[in-house]
PDB file of N, CA and C in Angstrom:
ATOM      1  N   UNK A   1     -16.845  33.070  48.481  1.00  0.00           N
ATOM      2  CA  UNK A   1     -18.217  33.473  48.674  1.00  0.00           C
ATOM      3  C   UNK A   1     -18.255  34.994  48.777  1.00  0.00           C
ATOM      4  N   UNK A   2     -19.632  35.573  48.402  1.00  0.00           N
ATOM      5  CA  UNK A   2     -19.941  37.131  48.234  1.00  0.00           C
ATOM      6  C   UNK A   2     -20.975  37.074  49.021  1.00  0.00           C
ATOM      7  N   UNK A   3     -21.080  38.419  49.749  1.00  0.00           N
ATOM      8  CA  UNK A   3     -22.101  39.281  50.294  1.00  0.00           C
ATOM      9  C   UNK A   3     -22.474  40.113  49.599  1.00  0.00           C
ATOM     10  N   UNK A   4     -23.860  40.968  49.684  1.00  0.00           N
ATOM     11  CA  UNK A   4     -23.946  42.219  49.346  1.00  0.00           C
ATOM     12  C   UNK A   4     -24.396  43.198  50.093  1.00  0.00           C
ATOM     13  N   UNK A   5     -23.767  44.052  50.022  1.00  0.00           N
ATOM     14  CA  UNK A   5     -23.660  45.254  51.249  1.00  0.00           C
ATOM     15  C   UNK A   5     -24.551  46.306  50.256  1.00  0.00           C
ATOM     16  N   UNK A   6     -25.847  47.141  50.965  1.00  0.00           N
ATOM     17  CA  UNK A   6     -26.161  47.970  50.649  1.00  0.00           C
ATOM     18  C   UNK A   6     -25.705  49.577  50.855  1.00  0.00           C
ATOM     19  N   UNK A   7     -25.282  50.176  49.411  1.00  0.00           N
ATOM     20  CA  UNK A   7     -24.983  51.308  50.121  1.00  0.00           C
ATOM     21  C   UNK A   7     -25.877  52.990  50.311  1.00  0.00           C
ATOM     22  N   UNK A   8     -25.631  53.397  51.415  1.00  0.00           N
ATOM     23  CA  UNK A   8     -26.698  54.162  51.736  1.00  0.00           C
ATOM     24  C   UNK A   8     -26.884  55.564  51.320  1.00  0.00           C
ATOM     25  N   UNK A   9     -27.600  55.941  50.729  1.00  0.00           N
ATOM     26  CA  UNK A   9     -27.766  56.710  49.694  1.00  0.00           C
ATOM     27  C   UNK A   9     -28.533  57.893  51.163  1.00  0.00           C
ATOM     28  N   UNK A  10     -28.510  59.181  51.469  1.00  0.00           N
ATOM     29  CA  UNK A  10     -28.061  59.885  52.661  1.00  0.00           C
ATOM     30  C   UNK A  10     -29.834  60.508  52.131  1.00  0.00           C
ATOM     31  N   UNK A  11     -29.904  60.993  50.949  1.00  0.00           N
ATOM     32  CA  UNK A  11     -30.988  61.732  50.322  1.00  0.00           C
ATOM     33  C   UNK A  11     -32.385  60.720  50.259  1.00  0.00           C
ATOM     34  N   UNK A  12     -32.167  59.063  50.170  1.00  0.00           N
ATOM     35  CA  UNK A  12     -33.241  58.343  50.618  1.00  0.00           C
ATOM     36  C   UNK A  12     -33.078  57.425  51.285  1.00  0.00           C
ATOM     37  N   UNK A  13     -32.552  57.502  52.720  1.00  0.00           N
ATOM     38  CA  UNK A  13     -32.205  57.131  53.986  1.00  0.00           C
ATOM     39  C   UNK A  13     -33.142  57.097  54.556  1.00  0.00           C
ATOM     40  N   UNK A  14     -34.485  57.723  54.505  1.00  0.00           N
ATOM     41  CA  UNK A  14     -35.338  57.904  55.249  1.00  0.00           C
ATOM     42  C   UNK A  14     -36.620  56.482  54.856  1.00  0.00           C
ATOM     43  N   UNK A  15     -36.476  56.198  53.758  1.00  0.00           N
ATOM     44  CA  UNK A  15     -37.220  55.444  52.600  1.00  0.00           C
ATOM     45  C   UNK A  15     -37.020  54.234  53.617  1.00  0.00           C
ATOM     46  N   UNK A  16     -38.522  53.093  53.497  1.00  0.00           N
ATOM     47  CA  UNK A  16     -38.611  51.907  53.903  1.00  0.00           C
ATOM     48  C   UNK A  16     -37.617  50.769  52.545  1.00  0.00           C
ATOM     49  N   UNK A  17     -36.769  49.811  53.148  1.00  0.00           N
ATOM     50  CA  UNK A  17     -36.687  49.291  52.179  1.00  0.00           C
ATOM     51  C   UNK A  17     -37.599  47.796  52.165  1.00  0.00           C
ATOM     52  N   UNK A  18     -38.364  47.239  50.697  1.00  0.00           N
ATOM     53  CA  UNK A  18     -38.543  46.140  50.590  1.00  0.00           C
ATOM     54  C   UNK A  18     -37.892  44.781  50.222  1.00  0.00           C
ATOM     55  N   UNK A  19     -38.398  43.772  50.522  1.00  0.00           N
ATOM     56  CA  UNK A  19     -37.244  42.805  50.616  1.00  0.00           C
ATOM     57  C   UNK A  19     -38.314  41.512  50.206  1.00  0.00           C
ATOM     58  N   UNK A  20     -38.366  40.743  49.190  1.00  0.00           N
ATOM     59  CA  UNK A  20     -38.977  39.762  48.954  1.00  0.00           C
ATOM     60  C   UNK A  20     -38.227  38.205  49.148  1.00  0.00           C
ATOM     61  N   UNK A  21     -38.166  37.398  49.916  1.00  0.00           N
ATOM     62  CA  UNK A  21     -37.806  36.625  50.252  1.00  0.00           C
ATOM     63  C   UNK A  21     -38.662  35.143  50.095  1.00  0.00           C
ATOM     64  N   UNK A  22     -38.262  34.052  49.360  1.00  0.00           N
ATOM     65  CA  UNK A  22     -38.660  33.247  48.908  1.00  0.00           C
ATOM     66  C   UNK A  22     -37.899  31.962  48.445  1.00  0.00           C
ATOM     67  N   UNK A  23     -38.659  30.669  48.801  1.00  0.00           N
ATOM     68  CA  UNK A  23     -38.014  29.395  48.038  1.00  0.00           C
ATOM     69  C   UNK A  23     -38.862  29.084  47.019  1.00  0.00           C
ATOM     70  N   UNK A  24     -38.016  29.079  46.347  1.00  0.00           N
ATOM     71  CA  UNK A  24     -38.680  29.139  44.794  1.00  0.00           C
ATOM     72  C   UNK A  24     -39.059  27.846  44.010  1.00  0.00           C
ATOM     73  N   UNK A  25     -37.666  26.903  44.627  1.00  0.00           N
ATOM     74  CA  UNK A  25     -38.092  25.030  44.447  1.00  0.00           C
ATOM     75  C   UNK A  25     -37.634  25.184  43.075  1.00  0.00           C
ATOM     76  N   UNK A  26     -36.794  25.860  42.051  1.00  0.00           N
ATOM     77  CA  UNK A  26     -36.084  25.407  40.893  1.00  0.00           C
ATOM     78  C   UNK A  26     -36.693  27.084  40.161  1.00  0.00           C
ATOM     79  N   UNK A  27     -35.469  27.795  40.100  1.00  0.00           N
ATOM     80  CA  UNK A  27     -36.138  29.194  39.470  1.00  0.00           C
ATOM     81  C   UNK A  27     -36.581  28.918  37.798  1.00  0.00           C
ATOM     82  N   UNK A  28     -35.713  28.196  37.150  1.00  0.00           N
ATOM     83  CA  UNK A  28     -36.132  28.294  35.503  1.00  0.00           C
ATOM     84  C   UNK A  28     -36.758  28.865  34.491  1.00  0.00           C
ATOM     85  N   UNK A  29     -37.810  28.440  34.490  1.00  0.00           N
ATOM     86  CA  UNK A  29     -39.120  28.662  33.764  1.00  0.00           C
ATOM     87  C   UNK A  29     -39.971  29.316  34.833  1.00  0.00           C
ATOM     88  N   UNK A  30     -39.746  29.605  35.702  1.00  0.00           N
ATOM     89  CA  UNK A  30     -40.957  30.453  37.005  1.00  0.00           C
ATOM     90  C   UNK A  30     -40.731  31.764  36.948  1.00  0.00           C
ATOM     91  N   UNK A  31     -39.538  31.854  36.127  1.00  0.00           N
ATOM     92  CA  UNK A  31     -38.782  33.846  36.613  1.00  0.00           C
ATOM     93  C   UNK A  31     -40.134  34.857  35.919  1.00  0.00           C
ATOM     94  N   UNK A  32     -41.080  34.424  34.971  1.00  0.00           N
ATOM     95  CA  UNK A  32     -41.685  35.878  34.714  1.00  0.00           C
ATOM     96  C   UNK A  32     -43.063  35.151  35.159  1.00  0.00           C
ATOM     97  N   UNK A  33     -43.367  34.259  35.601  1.00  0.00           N
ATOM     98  CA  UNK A  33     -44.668  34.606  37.204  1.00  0.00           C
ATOM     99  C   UNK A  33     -44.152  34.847  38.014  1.00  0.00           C
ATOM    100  N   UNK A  34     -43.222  34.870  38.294  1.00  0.00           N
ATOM    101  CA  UNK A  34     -42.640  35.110  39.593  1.00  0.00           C
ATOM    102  C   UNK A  34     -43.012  36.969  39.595  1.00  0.00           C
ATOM    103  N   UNK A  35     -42.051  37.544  38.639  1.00  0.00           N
ATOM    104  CA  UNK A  35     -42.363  39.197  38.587  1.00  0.00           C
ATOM    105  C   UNK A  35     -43.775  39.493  38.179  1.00  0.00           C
ATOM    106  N   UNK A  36     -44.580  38.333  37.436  1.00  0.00           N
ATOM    107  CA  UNK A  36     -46.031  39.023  37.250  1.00  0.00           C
ATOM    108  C   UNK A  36     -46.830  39.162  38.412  1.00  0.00           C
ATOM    109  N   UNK A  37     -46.237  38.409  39.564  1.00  0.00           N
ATOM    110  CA  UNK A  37     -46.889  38.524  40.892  1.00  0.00           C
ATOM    111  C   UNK A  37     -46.503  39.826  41.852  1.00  0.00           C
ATOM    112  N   UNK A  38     -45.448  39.861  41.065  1.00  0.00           N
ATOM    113  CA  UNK A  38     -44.878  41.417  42.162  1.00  0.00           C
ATOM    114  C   UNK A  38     -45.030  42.338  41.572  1.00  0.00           C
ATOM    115  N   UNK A  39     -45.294  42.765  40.137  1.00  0.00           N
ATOM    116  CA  UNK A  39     -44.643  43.407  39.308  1.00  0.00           C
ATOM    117  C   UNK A  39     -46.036  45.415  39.542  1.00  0.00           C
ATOM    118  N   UNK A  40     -47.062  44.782  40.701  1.00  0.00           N
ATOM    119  CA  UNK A  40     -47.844  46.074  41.159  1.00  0.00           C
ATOM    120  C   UNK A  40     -47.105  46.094  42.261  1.00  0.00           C
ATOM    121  N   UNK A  41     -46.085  46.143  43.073  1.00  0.00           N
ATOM    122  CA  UNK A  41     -45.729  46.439  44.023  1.00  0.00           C
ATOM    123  C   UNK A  41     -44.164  45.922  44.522  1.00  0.00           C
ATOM    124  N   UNK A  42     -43.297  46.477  43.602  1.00  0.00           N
ATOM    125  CA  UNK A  42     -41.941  45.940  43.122  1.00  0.00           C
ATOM    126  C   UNK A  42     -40.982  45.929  44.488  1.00  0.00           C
ATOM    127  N   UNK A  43     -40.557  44.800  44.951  1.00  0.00           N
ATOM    128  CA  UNK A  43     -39.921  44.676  46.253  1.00  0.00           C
ATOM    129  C   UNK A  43     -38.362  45.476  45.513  1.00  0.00           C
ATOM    130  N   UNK A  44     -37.138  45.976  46.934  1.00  0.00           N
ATOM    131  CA  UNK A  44     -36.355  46.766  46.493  1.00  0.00           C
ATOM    132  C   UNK A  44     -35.091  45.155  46.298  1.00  0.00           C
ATOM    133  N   UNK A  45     -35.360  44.112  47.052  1.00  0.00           N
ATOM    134  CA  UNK A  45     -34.368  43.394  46.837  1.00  0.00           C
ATOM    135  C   UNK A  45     -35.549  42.122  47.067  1.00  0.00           C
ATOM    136  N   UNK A  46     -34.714  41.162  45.699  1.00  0.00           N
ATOM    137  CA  UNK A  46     -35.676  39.697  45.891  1.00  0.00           C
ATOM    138  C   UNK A  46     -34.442  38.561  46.166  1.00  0.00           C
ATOM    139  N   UNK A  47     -34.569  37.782  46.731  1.00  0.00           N
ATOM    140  CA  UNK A  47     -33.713  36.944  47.838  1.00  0.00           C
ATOM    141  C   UNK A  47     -34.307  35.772  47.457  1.00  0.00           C
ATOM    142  N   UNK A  48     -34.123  35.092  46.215  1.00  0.00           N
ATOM    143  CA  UNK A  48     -34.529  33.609  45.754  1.00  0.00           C
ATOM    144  C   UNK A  48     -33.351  32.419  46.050  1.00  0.00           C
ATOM    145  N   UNK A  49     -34.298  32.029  46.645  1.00  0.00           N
ATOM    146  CA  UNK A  49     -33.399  30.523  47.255  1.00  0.00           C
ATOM    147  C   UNK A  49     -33.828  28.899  46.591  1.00  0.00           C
ATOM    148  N   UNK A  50     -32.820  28.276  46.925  1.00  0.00           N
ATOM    149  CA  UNK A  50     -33.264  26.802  46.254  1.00  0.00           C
ATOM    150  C   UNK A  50     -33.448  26.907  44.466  1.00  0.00           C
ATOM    151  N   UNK A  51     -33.136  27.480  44.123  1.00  0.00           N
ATOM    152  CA  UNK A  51     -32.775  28.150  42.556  1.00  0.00           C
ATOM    153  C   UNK A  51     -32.305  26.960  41.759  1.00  0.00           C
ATOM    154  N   UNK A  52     -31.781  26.120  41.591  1.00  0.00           N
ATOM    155  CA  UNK A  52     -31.793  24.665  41.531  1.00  0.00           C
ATOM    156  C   UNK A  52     -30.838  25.202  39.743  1.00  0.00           C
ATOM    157  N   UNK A  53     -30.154  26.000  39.702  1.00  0.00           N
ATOM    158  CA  UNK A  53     -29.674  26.662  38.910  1.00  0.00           C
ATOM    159  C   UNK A  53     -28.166  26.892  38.644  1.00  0.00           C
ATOM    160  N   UNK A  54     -27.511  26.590  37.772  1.00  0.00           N
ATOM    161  CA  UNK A  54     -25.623  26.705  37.224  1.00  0.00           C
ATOM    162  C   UNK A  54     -25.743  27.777  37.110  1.00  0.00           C
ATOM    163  N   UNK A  55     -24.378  28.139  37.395  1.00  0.00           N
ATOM    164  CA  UNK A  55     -23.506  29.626  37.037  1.00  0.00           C
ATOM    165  C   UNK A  55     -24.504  30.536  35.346  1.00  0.00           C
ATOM    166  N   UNK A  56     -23.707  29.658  34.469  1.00  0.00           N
ATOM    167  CA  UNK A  56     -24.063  30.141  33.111  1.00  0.00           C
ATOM    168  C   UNK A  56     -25.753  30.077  32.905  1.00  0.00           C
ATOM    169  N   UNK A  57     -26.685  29.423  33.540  1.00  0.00           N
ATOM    170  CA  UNK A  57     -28.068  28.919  33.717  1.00  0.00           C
ATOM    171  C   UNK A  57     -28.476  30.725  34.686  1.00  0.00           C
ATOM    172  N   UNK A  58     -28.253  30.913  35.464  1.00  0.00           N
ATOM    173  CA  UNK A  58     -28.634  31.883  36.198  1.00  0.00           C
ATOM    174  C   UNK A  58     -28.453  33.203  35.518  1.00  0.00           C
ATOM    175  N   UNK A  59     -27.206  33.169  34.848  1.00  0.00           N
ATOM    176  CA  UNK A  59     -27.097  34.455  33.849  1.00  0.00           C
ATOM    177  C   UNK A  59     -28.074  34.432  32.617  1.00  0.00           C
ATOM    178  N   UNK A  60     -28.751  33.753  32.387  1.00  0.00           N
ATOM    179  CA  UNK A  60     -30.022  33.880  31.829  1.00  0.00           C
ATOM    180  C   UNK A  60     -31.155  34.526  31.729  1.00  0.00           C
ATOM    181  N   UNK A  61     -31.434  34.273  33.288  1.00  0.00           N
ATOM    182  CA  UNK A  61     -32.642  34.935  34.487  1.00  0.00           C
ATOM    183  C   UNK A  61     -32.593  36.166  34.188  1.00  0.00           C
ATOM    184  N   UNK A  62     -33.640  36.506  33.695  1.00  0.00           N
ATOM    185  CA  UNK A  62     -33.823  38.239  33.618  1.00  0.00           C
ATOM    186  C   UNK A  62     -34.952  38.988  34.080  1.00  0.00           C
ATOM    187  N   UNK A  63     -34.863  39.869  34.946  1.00  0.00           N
ATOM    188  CA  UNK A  63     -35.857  40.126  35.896  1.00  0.00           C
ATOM    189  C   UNK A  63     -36.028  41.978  35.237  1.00  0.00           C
ATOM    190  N   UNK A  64     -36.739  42.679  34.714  1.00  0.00           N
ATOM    191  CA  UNK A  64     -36.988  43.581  34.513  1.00  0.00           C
ATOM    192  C   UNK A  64     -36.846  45.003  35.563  1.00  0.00           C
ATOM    193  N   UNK A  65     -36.145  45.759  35.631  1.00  0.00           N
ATOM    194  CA  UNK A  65     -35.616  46.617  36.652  1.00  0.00           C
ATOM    195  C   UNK A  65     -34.726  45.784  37.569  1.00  0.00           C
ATOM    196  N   UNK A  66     -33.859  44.890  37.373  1.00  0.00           N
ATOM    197  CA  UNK A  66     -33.354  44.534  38.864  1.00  0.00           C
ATOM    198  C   UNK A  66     -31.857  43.980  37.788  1.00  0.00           C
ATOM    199  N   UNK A  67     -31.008  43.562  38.579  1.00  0.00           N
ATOM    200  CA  UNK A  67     -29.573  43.046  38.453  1.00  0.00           C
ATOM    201  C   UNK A  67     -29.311  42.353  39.433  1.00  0.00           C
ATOM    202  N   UNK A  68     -28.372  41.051  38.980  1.00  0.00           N
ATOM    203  CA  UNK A  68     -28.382  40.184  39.697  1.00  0.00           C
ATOM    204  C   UNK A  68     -27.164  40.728  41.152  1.00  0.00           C
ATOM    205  N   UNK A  69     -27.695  40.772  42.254  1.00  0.00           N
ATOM    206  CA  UNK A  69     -26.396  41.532  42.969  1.00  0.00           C
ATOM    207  C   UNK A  69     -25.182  40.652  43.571  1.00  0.00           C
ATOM    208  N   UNK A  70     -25.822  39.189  43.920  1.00  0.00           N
ATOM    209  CA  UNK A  70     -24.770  37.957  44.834  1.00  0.00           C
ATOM    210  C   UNK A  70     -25.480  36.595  44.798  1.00  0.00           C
ATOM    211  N   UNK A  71     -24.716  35.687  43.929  1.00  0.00           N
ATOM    212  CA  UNK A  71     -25.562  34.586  44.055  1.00  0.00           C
ATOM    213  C   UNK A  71     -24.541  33.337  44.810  1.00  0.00           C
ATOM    214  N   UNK A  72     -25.352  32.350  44.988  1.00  0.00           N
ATOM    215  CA  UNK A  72     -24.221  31.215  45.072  1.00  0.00           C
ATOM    216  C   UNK A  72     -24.965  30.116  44.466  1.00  0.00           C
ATOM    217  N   UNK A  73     -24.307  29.335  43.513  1.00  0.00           N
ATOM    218  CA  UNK A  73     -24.553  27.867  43.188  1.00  0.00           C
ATOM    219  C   UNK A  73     -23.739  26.854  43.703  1.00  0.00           C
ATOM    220  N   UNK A  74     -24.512  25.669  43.713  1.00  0.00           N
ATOM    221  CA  UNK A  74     -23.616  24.092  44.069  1.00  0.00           C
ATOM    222  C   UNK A  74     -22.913  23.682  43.039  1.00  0.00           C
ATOM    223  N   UNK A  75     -21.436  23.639  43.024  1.00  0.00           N
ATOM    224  CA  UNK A  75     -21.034  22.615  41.917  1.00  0.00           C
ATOM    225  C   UNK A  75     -21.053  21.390  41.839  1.00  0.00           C
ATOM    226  N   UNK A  76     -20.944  20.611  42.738  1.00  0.00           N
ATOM    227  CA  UNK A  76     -20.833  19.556  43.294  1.00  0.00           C
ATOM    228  C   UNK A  76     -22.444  18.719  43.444  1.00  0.00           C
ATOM    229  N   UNK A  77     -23.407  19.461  43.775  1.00  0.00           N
ATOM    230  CA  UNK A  77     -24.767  18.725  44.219  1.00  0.00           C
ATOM    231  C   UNK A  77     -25.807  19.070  43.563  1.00  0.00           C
ATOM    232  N   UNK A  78     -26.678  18.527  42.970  1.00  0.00           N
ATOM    233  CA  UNK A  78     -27.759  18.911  42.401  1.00  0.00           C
ATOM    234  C   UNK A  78     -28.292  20.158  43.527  1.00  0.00           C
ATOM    235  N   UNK A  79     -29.400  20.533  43.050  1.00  0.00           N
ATOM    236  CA  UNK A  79     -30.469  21.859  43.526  1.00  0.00           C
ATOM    237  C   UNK A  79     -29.745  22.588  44.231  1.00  0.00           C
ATOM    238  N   UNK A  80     -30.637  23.596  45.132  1.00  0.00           N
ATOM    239  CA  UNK A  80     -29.696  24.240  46.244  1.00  0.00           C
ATOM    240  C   UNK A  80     -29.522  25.686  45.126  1.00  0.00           C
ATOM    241  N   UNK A  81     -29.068  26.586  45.692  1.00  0.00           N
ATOM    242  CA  UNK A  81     -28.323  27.256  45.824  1.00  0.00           C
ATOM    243  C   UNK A  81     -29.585  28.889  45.806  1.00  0.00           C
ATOM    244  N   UNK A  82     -28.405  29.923  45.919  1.00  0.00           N
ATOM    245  CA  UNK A  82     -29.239  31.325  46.856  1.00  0.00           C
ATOM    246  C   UNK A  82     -29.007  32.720  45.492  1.00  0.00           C
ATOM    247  N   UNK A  83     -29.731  33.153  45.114  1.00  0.00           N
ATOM    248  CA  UNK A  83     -29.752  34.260  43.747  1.00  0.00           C
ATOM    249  C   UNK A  83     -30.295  35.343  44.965  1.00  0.00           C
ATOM    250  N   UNK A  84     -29.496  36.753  45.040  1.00  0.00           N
ATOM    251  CA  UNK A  84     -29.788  37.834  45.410  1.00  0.00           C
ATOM    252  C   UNK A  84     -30.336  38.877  44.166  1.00  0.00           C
ATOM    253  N   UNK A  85     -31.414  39.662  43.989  1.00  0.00           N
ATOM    254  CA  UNK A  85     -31.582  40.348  42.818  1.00  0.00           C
ATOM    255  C   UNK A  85     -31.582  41.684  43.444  1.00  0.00           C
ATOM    256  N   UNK A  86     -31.131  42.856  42.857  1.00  0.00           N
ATOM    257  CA  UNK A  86     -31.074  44.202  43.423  1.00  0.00           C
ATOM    258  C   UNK A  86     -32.224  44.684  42.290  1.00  0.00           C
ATOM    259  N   UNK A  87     -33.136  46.311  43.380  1.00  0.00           N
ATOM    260  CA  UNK A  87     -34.139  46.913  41.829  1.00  0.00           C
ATOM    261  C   UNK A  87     -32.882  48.147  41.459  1.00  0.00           C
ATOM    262  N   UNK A  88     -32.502  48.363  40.195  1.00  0.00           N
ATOM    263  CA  UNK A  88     -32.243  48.715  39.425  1.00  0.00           C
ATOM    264  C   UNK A  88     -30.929  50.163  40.102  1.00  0.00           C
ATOM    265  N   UNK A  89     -32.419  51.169  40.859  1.00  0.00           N
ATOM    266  CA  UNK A  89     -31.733  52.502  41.688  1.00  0.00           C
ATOM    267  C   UNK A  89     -30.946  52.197  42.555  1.00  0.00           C
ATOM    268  N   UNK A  90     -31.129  50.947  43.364  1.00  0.00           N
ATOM    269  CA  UNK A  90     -30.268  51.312  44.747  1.00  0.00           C
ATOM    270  C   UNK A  90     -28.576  50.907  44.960  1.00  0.00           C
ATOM    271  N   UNK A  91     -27.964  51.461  45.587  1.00  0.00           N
ATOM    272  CA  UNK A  91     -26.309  51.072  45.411  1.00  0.00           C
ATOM    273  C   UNK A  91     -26.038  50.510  45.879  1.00  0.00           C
ATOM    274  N   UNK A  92     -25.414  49.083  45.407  1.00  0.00           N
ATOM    275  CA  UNK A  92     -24.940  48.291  46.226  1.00  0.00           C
ATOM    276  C   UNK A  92     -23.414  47.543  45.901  1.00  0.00           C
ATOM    277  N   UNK A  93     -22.915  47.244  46.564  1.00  0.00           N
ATOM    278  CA  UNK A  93     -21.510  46.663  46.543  1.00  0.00           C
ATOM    279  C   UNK A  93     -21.227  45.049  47.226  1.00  0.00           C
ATOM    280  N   UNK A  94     -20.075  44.094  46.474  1.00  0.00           N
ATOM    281  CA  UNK A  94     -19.977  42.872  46.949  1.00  0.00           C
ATOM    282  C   UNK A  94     -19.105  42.415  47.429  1.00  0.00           C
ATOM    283  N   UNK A  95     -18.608  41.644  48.926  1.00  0.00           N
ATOM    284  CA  UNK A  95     -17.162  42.045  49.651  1.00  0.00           C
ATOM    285  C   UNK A  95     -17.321  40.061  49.145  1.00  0.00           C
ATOM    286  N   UNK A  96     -15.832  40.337  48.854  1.00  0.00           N
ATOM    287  CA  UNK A  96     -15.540  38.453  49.044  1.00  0.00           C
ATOM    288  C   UNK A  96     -14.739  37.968  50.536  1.00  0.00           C
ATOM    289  N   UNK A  97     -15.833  37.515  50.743  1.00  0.00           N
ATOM    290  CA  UNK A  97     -15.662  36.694  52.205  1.00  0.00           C
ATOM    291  C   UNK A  97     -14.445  35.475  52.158  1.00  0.00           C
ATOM    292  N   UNK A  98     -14.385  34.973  51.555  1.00  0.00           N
ATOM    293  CA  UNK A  98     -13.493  33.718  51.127  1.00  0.00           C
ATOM    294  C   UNK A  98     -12.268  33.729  52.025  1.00  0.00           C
TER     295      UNK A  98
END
């Protein structure tokens, strides 16, 4: 398993960060309403859960300014699983917990 650690950039340290957090109930076909709903007021990290989504299925997902930063899927069980998305500028890094 991965985390993602944000790293702190000293020059916009001062900056609020946003954080969109959500169960999404099967990402698929939802990924571009999903950003047409945010897309006037772009959160800095989106935190989609219940993604109901495979490894190779998630590398699909393409979210405009963002990269996927830490996800986890079920191999074993249908639905489930947690997609971290980073926006584009900010630095971040992934420690394996395992």
């Amino acid at each position: 398993m991965r985390i993602l650690v944000l790293v702190k950039d000293p020059v916009r340290f001062h900056e609020v960060c946003k954080n969109f957090y959500q169960n999404v109930r099967g990402l698929g076909n939802k990924s571009s309403e999903l950003y047409s709903h945010l897309h006037h007021d772009l959160p800095h990290i989106l935190c989609l859960l219940e993604c109901h989504l495979s490894e190779s299925e998630l590398q699909l997902i393409h979210f405009t300014d963002y990269s996927l930063g830490v996800n986890y899927c079920r191999k074993n069980v249908l639905r489930g699983g947690v997609s971290i998305f980073v926006y584009r500028n900010l630095k971040y890094t992934t420690i394996n917990i395992d």
